[in-house]
PDB file of N, CA and C in Angstrom:
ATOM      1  N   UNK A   1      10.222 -10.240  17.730  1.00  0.00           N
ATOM      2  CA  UNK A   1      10.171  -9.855  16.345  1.00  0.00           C
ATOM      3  C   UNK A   1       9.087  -8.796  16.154  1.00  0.00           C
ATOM      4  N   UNK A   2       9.785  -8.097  15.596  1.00  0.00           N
ATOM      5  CA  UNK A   2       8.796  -6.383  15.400  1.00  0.00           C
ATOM      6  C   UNK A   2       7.524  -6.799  14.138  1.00  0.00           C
ATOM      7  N   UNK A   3       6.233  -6.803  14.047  1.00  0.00           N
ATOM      8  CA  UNK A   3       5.683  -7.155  12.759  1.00  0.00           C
ATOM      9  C   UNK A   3       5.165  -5.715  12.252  1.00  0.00           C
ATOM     10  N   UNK A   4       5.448  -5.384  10.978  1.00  0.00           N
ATOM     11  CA  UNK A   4       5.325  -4.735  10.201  1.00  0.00           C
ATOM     12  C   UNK A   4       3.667  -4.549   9.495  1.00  0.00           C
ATOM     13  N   UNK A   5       3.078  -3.714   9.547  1.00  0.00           N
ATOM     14  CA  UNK A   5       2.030  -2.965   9.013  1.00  0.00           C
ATOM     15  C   UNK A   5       2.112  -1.663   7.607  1.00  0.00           C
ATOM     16  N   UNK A   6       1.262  -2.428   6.515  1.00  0.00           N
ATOM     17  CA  UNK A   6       1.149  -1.724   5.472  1.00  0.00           C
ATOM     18  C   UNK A   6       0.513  -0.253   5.936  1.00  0.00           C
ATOM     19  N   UNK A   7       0.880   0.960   4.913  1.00  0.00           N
ATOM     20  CA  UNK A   7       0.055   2.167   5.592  1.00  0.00           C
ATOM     21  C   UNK A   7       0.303   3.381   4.093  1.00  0.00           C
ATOM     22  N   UNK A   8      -1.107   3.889   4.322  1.00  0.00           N
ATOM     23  CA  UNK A   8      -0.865   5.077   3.131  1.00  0.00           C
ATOM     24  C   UNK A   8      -0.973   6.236   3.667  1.00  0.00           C
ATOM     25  N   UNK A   9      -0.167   7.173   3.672  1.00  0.00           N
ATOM     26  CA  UNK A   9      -0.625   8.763   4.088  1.00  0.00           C
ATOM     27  C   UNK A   9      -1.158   9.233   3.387  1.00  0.00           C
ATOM     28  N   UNK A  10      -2.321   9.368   3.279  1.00  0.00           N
ATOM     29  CA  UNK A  10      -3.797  10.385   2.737  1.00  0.00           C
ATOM     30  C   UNK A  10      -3.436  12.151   2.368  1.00  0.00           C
ATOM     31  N   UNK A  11      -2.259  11.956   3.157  1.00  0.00           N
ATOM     32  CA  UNK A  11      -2.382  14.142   2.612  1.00  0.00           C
ATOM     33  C   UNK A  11      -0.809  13.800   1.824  1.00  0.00           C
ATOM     34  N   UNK A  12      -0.921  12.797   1.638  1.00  0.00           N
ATOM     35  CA  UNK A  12       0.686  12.406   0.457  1.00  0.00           C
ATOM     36  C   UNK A  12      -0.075  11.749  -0.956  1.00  0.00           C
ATOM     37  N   UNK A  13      -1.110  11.087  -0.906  1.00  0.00           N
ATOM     38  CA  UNK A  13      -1.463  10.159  -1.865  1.00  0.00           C
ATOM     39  C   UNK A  13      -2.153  12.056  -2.911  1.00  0.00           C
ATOM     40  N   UNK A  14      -1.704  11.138  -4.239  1.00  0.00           N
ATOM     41  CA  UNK A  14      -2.514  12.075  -5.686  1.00  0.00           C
ATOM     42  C   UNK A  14      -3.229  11.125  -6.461  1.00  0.00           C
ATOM     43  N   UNK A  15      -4.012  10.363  -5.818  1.00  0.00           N
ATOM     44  CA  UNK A  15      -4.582   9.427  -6.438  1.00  0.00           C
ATOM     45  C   UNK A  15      -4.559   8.785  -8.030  1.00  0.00           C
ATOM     46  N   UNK A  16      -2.882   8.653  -8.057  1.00  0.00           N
ATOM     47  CA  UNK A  16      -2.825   7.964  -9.169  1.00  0.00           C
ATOM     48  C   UNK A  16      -2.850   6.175  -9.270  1.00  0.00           C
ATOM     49  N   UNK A  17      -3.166   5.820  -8.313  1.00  0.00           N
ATOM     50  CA  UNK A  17      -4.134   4.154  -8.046  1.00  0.00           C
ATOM     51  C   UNK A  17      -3.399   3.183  -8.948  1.00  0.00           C
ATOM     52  N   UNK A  18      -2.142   3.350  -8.630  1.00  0.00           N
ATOM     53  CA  UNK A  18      -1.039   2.141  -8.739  1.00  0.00           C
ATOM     54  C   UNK A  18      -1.155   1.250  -7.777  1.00  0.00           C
ATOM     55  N   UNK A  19      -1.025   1.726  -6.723  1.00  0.00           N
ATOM     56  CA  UNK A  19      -1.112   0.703  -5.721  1.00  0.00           C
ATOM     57  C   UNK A  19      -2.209  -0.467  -5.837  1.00  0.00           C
ATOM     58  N   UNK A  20      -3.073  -0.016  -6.110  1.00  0.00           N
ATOM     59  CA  UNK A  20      -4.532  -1.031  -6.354  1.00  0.00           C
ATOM     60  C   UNK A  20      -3.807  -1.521  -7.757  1.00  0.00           C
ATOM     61  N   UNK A  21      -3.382  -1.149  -8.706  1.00  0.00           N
ATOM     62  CA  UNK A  21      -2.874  -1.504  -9.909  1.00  0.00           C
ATOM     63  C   UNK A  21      -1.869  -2.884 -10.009  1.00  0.00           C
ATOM     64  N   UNK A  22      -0.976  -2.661  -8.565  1.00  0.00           N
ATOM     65  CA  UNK A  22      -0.118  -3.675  -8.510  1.00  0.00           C
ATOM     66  C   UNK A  22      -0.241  -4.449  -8.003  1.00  0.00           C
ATOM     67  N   UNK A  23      -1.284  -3.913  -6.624  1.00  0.00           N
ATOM     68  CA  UNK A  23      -1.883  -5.010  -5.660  1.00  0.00           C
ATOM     69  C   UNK A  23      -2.907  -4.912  -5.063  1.00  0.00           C
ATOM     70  N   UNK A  24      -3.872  -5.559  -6.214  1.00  0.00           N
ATOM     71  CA  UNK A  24      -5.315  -5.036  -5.538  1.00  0.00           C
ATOM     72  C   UNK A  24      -6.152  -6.006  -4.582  1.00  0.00           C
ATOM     73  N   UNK A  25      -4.896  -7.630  -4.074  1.00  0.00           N
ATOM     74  CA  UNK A  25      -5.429  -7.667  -2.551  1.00  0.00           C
ATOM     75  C   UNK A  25      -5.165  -6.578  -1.837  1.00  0.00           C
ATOM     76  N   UNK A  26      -4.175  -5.717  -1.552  1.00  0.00           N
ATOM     77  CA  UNK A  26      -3.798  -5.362  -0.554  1.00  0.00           C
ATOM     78  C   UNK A  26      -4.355  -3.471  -0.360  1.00  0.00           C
ATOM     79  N   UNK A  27      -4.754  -3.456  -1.416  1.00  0.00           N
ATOM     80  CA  UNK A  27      -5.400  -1.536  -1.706  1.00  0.00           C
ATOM     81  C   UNK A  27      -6.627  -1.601  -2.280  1.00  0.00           C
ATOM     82  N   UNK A  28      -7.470  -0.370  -2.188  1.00  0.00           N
ATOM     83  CA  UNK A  28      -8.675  -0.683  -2.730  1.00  0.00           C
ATOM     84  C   UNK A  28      -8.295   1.401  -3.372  1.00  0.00           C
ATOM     85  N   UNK A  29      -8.850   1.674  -3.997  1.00  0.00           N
ATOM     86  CA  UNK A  29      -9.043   3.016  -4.271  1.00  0.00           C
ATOM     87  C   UNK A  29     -10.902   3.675  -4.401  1.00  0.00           C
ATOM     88  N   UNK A  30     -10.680   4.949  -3.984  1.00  0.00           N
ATOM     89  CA  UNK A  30     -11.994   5.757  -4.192  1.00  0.00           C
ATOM     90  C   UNK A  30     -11.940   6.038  -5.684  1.00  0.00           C
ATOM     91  N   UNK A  31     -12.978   6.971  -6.183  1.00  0.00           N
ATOM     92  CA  UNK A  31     -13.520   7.724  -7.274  1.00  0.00           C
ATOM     93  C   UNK A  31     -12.507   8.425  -8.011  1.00  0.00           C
ATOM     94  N   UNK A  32     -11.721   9.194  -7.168  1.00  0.00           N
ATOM     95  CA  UNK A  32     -10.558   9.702  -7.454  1.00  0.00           C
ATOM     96  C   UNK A  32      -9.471   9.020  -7.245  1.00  0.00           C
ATOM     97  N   UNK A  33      -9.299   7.784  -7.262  1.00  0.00           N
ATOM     98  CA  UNK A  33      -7.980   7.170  -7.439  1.00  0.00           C
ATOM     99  C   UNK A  33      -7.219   6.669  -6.240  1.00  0.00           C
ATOM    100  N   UNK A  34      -7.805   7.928  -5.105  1.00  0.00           N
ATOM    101  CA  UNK A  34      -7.145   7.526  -3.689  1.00  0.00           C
ATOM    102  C   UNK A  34      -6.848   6.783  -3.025  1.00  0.00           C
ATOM    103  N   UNK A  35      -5.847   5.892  -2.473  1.00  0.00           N
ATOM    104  CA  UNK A  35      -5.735   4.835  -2.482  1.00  0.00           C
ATOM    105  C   UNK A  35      -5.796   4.438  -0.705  1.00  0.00           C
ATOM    106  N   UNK A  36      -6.433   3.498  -0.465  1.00  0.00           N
ATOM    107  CA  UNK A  36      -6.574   3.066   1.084  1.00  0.00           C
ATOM    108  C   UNK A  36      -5.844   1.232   1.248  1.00  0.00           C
ATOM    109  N   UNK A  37      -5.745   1.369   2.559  1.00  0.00           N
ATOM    110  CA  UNK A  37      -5.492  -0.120   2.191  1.00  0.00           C
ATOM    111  C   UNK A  37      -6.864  -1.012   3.367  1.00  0.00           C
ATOM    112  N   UNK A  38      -6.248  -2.289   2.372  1.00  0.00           N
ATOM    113  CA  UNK A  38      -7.592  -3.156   2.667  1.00  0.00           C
ATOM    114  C   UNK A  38      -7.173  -4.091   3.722  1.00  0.00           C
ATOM    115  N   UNK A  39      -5.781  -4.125   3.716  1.00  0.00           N
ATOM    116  CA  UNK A  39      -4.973  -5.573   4.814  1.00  0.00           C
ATOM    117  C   UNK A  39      -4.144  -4.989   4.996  1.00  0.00           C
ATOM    118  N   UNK A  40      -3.974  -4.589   6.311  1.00  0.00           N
ATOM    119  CA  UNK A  40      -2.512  -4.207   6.509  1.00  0.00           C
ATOM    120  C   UNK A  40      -1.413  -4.998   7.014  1.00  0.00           C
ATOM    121  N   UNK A  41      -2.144  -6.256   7.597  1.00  0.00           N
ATOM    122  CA  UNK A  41      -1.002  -7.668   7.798  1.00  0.00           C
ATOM    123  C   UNK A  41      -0.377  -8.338   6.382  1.00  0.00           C
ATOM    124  N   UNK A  42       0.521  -8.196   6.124  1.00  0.00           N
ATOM    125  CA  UNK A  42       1.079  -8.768   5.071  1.00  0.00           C
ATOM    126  C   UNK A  42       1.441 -10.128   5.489  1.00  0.00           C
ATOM    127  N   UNK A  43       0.437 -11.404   5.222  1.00  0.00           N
ATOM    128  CA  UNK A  43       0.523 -12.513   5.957  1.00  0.00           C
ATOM    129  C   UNK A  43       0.867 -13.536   5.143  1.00  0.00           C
ATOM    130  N   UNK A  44       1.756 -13.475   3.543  1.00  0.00           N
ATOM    131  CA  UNK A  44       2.188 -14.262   3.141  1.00  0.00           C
ATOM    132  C   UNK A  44       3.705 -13.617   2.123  1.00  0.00           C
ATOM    133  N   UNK A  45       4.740 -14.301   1.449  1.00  0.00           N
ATOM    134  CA  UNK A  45       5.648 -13.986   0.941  1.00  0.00           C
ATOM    135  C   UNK A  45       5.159 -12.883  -0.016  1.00  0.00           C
ATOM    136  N   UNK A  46       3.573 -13.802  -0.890  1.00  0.00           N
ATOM    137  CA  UNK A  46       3.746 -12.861  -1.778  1.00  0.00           C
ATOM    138  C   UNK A  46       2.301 -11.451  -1.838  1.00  0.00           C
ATOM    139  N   UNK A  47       2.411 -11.184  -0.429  1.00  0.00           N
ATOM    140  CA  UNK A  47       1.847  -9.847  -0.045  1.00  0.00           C
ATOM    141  C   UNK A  47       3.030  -8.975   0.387  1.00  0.00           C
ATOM    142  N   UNK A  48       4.030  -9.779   0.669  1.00  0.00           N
ATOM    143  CA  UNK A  48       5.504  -8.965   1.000  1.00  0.00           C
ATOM    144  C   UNK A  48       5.849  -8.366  -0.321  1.00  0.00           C
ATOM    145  N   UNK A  49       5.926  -9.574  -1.137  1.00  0.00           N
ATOM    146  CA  UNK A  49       6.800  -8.814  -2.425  1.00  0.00           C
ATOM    147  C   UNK A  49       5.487  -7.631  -3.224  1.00  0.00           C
ATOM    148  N   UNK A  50       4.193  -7.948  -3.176  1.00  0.00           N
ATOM    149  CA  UNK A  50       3.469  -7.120  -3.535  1.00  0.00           C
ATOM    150  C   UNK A  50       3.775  -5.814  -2.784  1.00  0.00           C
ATOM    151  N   UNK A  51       3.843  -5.705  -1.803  1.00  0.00           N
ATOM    152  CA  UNK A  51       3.796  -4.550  -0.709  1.00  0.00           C
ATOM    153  C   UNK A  51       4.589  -3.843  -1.267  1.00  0.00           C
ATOM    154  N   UNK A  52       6.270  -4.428  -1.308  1.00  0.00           N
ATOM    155  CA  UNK A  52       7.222  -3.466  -1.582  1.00  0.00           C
ATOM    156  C   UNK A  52       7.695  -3.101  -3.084  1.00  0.00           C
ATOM    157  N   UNK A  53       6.515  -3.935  -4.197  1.00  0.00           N
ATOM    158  CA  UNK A  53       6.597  -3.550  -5.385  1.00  0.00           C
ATOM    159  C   UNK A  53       5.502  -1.765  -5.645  1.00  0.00           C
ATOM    160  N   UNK A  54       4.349  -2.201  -5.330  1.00  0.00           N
ATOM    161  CA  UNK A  54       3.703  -0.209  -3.897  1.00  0.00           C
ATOM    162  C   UNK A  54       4.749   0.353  -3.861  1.00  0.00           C
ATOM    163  N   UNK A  55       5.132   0.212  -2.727  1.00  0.00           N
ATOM    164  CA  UNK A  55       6.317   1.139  -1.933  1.00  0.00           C
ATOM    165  C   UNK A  55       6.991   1.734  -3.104  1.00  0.00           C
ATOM    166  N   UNK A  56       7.605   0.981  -3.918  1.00  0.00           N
ATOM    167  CA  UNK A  56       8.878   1.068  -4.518  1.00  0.00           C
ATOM    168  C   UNK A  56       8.142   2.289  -5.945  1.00  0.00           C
ATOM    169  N   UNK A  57       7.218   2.025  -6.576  1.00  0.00           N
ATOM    170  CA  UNK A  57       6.393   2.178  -7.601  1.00  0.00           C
ATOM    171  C   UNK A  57       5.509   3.506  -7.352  1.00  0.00           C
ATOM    172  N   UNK A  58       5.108   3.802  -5.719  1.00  0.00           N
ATOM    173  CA  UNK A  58       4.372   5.324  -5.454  1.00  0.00           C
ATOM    174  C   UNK A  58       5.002   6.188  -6.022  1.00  0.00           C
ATOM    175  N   UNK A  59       4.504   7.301  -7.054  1.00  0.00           N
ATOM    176  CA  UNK A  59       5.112   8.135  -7.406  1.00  0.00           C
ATOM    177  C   UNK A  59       5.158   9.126  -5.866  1.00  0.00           C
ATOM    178  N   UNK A  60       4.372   9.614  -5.425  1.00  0.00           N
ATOM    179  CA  UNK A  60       4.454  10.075  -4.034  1.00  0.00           C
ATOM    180  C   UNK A  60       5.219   9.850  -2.930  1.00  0.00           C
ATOM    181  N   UNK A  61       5.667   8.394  -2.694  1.00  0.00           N
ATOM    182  CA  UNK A  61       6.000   7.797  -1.967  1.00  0.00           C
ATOM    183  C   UNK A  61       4.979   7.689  -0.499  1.00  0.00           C
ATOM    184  N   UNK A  62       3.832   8.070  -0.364  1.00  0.00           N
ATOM    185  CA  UNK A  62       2.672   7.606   0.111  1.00  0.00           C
ATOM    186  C   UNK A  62       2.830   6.330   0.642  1.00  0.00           C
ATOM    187  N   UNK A  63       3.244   5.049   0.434  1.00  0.00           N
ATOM    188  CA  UNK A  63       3.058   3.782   0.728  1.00  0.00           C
ATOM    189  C   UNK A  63       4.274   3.518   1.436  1.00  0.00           C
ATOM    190  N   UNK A  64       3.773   2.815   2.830  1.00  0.00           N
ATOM    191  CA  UNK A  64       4.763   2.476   3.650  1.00  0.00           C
ATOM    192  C   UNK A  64       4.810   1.436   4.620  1.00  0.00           C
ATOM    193  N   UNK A  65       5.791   0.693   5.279  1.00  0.00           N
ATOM    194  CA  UNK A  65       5.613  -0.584   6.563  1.00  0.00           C
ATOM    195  C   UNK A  65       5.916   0.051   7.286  1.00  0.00           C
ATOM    196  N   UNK A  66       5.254   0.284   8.727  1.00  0.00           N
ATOM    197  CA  UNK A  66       4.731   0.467  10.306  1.00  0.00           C
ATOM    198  C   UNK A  66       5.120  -0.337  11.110  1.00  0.00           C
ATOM    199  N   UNK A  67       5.813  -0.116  12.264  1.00  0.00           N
ATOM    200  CA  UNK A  67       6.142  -1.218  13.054  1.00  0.00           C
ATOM    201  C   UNK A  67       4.642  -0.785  13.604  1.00  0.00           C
ATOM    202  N   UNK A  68       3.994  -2.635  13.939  1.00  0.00           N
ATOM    203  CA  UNK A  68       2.960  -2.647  14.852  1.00  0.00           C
ATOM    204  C   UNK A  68       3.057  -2.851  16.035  1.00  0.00           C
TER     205      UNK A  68
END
């Protein structure tokens, strides 16, 4: 089984800090909004459904799962 890793591309993000907005276990943002992440193991159901409510919600589309 392939496990999946949260991930933000930095030269995609416009730091509009939704991600921290929707799920601020899983993102933290800078000064400008930029958004990083804080866990990239999504180690319960509802870091899954957080994750792909991100994903779904980046205006950028910046936010993404990684095979690890």
């Amino acid at each position: 089984m392939t496990e999946e890793t949260l991930a933000i591309d930095s030269d995609r993000c416009q730091g509009h800090a939704i991600c921290y907005l929707l799920a601020p276990d899983l993102f933290e943002v800078d000064d400008e909004g930029r958004g990083s992440v804080t866990r990239a193991a999504l180690e319960s159901d509802a870091d899954q459904a957080q994750a792909a409510v991100a994903i779904d919600r980046c205006p950028e589309r910046a936010i993404s799962l990684r095979s690890a």
